[in-house]
Protein backbone atom coordinates (compact mmCIF):
# COMPACT_ATOMS: atom_id res chain seq x y z
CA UNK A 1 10.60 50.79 7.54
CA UNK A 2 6.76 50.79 6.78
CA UNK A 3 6.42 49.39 3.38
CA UNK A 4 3.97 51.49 0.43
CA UNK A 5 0.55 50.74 0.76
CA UNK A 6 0.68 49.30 -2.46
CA UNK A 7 3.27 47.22 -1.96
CA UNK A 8 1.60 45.73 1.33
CA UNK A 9 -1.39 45.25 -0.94
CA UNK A 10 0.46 43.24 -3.63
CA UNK A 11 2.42 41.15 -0.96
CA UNK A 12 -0.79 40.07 0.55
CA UNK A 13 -2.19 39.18 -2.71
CA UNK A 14 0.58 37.41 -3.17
CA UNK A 15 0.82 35.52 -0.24
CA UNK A 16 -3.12 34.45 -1.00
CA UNK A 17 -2.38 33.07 -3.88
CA UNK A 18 0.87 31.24 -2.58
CA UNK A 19 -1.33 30.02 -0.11
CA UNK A 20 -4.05 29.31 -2.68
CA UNK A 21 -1.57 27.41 -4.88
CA UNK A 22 -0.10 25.39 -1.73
CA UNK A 23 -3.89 24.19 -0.57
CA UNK A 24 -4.29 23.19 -4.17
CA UNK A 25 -0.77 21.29 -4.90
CA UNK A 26 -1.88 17.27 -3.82
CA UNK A 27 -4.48 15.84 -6.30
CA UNK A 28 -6.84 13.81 -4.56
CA UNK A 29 -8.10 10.41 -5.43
CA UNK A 30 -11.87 8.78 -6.35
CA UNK A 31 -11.86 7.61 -2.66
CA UNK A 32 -11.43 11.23 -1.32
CA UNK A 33 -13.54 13.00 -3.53
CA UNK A 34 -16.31 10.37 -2.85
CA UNK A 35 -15.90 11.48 0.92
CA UNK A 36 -15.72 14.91 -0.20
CA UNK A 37 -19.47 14.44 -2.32
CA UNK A 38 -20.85 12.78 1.02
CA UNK A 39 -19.87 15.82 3.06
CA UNK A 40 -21.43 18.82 0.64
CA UNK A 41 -24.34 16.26 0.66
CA UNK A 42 -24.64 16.18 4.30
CA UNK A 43 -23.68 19.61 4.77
CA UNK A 44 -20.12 18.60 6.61
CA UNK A 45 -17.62 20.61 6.37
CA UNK A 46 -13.74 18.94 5.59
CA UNK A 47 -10.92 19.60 5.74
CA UNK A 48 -9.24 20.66 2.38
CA UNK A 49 -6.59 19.18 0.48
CA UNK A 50 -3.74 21.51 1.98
CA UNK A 51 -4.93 20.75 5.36
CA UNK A 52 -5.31 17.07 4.73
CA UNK A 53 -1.67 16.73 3.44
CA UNK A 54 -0.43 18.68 6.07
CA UNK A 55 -2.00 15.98 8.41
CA UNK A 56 -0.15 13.23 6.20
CA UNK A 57 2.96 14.46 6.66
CA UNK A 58 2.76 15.03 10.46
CA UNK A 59 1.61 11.79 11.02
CA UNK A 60 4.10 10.41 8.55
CA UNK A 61 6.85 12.46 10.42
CA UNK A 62 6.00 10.93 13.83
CA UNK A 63 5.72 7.69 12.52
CA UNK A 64 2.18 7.41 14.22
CA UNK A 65 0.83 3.90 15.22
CA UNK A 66 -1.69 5.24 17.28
CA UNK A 67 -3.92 8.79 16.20
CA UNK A 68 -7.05 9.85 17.90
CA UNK A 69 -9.73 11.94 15.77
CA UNK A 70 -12.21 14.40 17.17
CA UNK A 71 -15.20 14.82 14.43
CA UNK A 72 -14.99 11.76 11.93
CA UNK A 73 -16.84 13.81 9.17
CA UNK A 74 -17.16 11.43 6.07
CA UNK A 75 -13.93 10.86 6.11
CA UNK A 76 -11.72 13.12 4.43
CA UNK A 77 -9.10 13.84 7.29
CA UNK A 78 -9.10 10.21 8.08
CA UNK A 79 -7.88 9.07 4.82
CA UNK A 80 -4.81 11.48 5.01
CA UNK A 81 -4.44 10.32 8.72
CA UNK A 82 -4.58 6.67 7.68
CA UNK A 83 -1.93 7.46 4.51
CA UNK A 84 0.51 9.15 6.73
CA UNK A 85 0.53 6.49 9.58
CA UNK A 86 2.61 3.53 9.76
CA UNK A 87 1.18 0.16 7.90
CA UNK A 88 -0.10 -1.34 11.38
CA UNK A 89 -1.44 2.07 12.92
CA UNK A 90 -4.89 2.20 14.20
CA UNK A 91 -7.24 5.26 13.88
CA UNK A 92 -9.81 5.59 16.86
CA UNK A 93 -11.99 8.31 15.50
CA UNK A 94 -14.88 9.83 17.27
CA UNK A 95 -18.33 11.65 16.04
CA UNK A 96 -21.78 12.29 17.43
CA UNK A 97 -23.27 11.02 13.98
CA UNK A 98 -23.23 7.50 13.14
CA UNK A 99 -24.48 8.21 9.67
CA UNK A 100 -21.35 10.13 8.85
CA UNK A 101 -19.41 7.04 10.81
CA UNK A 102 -21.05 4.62 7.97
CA UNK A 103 -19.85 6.91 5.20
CA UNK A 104 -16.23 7.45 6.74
CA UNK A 105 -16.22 3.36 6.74
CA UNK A 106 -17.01 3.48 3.19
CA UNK A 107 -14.10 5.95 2.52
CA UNK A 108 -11.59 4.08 3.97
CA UNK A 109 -12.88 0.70 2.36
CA UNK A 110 -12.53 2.28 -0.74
CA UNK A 111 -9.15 3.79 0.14
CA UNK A 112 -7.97 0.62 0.39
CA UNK A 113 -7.51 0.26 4.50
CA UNK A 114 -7.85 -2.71 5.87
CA UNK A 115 -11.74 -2.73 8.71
CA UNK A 116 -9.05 -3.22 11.35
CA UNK A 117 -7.53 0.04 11.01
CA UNK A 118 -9.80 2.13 12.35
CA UNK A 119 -12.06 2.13 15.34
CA UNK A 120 -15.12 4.05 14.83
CA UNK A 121 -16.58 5.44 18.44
CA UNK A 122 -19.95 7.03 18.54
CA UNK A 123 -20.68 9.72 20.99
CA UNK A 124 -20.00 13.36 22.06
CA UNK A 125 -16.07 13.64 22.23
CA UNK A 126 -15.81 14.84 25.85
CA UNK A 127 -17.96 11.80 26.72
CA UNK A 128 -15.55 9.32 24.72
CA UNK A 129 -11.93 10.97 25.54
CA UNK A 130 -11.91 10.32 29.52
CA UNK A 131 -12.04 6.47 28.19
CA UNK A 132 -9.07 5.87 25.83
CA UNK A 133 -5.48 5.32 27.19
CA UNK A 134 -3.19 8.16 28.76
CA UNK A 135 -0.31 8.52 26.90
CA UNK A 136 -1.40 5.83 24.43
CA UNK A 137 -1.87 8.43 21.75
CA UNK A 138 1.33 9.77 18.91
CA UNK A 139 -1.08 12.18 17.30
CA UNK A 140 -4.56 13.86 18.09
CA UNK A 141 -6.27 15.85 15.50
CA UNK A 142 -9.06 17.71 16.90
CA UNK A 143 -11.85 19.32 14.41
CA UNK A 144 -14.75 19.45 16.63
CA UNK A 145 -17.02 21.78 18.71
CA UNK A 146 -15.36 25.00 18.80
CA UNK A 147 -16.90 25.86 22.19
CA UNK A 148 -14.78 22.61 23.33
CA UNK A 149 -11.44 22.90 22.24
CA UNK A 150 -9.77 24.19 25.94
CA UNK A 151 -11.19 20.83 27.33
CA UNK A 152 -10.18 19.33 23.99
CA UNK A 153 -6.41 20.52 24.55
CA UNK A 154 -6.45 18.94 27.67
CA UNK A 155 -7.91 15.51 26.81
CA UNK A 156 -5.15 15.51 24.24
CA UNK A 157 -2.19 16.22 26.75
CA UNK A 158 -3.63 13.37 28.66
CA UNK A 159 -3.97 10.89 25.71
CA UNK A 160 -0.59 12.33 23.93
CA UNK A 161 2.74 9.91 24.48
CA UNK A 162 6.12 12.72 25.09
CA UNK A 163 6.73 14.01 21.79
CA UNK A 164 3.03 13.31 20.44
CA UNK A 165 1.52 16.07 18.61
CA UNK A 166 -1.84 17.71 18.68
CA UNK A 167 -3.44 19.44 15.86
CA UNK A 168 -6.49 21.93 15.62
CA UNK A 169 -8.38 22.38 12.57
CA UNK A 170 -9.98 25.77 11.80
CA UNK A 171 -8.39 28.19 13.92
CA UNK A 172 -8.65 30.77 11.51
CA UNK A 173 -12.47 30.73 11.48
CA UNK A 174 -12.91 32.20 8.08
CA UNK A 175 -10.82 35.32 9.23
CA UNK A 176 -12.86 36.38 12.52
CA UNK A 177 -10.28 35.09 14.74
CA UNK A 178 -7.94 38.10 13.69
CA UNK A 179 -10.58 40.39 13.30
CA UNK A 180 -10.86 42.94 15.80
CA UNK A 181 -14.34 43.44 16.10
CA UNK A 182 -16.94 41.71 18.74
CA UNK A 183 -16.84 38.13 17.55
CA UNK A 184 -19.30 34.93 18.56
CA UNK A 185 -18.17 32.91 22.08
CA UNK A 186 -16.45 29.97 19.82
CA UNK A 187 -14.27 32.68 18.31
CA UNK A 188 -13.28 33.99 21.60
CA UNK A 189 -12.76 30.22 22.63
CA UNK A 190 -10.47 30.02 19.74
CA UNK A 191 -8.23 32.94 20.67
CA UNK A 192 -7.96 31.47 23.87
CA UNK A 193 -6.79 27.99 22.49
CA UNK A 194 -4.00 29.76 20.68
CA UNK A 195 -3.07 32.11 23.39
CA UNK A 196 -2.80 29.04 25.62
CA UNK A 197 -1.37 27.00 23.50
CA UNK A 198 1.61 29.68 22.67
CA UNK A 199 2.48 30.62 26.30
CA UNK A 200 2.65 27.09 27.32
CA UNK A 201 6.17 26.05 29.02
CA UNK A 202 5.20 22.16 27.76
CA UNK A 203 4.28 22.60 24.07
CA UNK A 204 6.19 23.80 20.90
CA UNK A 205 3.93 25.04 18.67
CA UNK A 206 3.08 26.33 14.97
CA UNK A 207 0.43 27.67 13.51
CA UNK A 208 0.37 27.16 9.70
CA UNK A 209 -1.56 28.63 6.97
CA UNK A 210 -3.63 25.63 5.21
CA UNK A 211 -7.24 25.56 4.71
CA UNK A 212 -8.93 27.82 7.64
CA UNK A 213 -5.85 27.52 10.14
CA UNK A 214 -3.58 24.31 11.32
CA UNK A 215 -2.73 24.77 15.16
CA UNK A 216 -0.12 22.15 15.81
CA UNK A 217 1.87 21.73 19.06
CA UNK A 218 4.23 19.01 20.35
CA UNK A 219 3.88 17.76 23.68
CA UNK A 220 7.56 18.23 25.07
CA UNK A 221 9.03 15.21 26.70
C-alpha cells in the first residue's frame, strides 16, 4: 500500500539525516584534516568521512596487503586505505598531478605510515593500470575520471585476486544519476557502470549510501 505523501516526505527526511548522522559518526584526526585543508586549497574534491570509513572497514574486512588507488587526491582516501590494511600492506596509488602526490606523501608521513607503504605513480590511470600485476590486487578503489570508469571496471577485474573487491566513489553524482532528466555523458557513463556492474554473473555487489555513492562489488572466485 502507497504510503501518505506526508509520511513519504518525513521518511525521506529521515533517512537524510540518518544518512547525515552516519557520514558524520568517525572524528577525524590533525593528519586528515590537514589533507582535507590541502584539497579545498587545491580545489580537490575527497572523499568524506562516511565514505572514508567505509573504505577502512572494507579493506580491514579483506585483510588487504595489496590496494590499488585511482586519483591520489591529497590524501584523504589513502589514509583510511592505509588504516584499514594489514601492518605490511602496500598502497600503489595513481594521479595525473604530482603536486597533489607531494601533499598525499605529507599526509601519510604525518599519519604515521611508514615511506615504504605506499607507492606513488604519476600518470593518467589508463596509462599506469595495463602495468601493475594481474591478480596482484585485494582491493581497488577507483575515484577518477568519470568518463573512464567502464575501462576502469575492467582494469580492476584484471588487477583484482578472487574475492578482491572494487569500489567506486561518487556514483551518486550529487543526485543526477537518479534524476530522470537529460544528464552530462559522465552521468550516463555512470548509469552504465552500475547497470553493468549489477547484471554481472562474476560480481556481488552493493551500492551504499555514504558521501555521493559507494559502488562496491566482489570479484567472485
Amino acid at each position: 500500500m502507497r504510503q501518505p505523501r506526508g509520511q513519504e516526505r518525513a521518511i525521506t527526511a529521515n533517512r537524510q539525516t540518518n544518512w547525515a548522522f552516519a557520514d558524520a559518526f568517525v572524528a577525524e584526526d590533525d593528519a586528515l584534516l590537514w589533507a582535507r585543508d590541502r584539497a579545498l586549497e587545491a580545489g580537490v574534491p575527497s572523499v568524506s568521512p562516511g565514505t572514508g570509513a567505509a573504505l577502512r572497514l572494507l579493506s580491514a574486512s579483506t585483510d588487504a596487503k595489496a590496494v590499488a588507488e585511482i586519483g591520489t587526491g591529497t590524501g584523504v582516501s589513502g589514509i583510511y586505505l592505509l588504516q584499514g590494511m594489514r601492518p605490511d600492506g602496500v598502497l600503489t596509488t595513481v594521479d595525473p598531478e604530482p603536486a597533489r602526490q607531494q601533499f598525499a606523501r605529507q599526509a601519510f608521513r604525518a599519519a604515521g605510515f611508514a615511506g615504504n607503504r605506499a607507492r606513488f605513480i604519476p600518470g593518467r590511470a589508463l596509462d599506469v593500470l595495463p602495468r601493475l600485476a594481474d591478480g596482484g590486487y585485494d582491493l581497488v578503489f577507483c575515484d577518477g575520471d568519470r568518463l573512464e570508469c567502464l575501462d576502469y571496471l575492467a582494469e580492476s577485474l584484471r588487477l583484482l585476486r578472487p574475492g578482491g573487491l572494487v569500489c567506486f566513489e561518487g556514483v551518486f553524482a550529487d543526485g543526477r544519476t537518479v534524476d530522470s532528466g537529460v544528464q552530462a555523458a559522465e552521468v550516463v557513463t555512470l548509469r552504465e557502470l552500475l547497470r553493468t556492474v549489477r547484471e554481472r554473473r562474476d560480481l556481488a555487489e552493493s551500492l551504499l549510501p555514504v558521501g555521493d555513492g559507494l559502488l562496491c562489488a566482489v570479484r567472485r572466485g
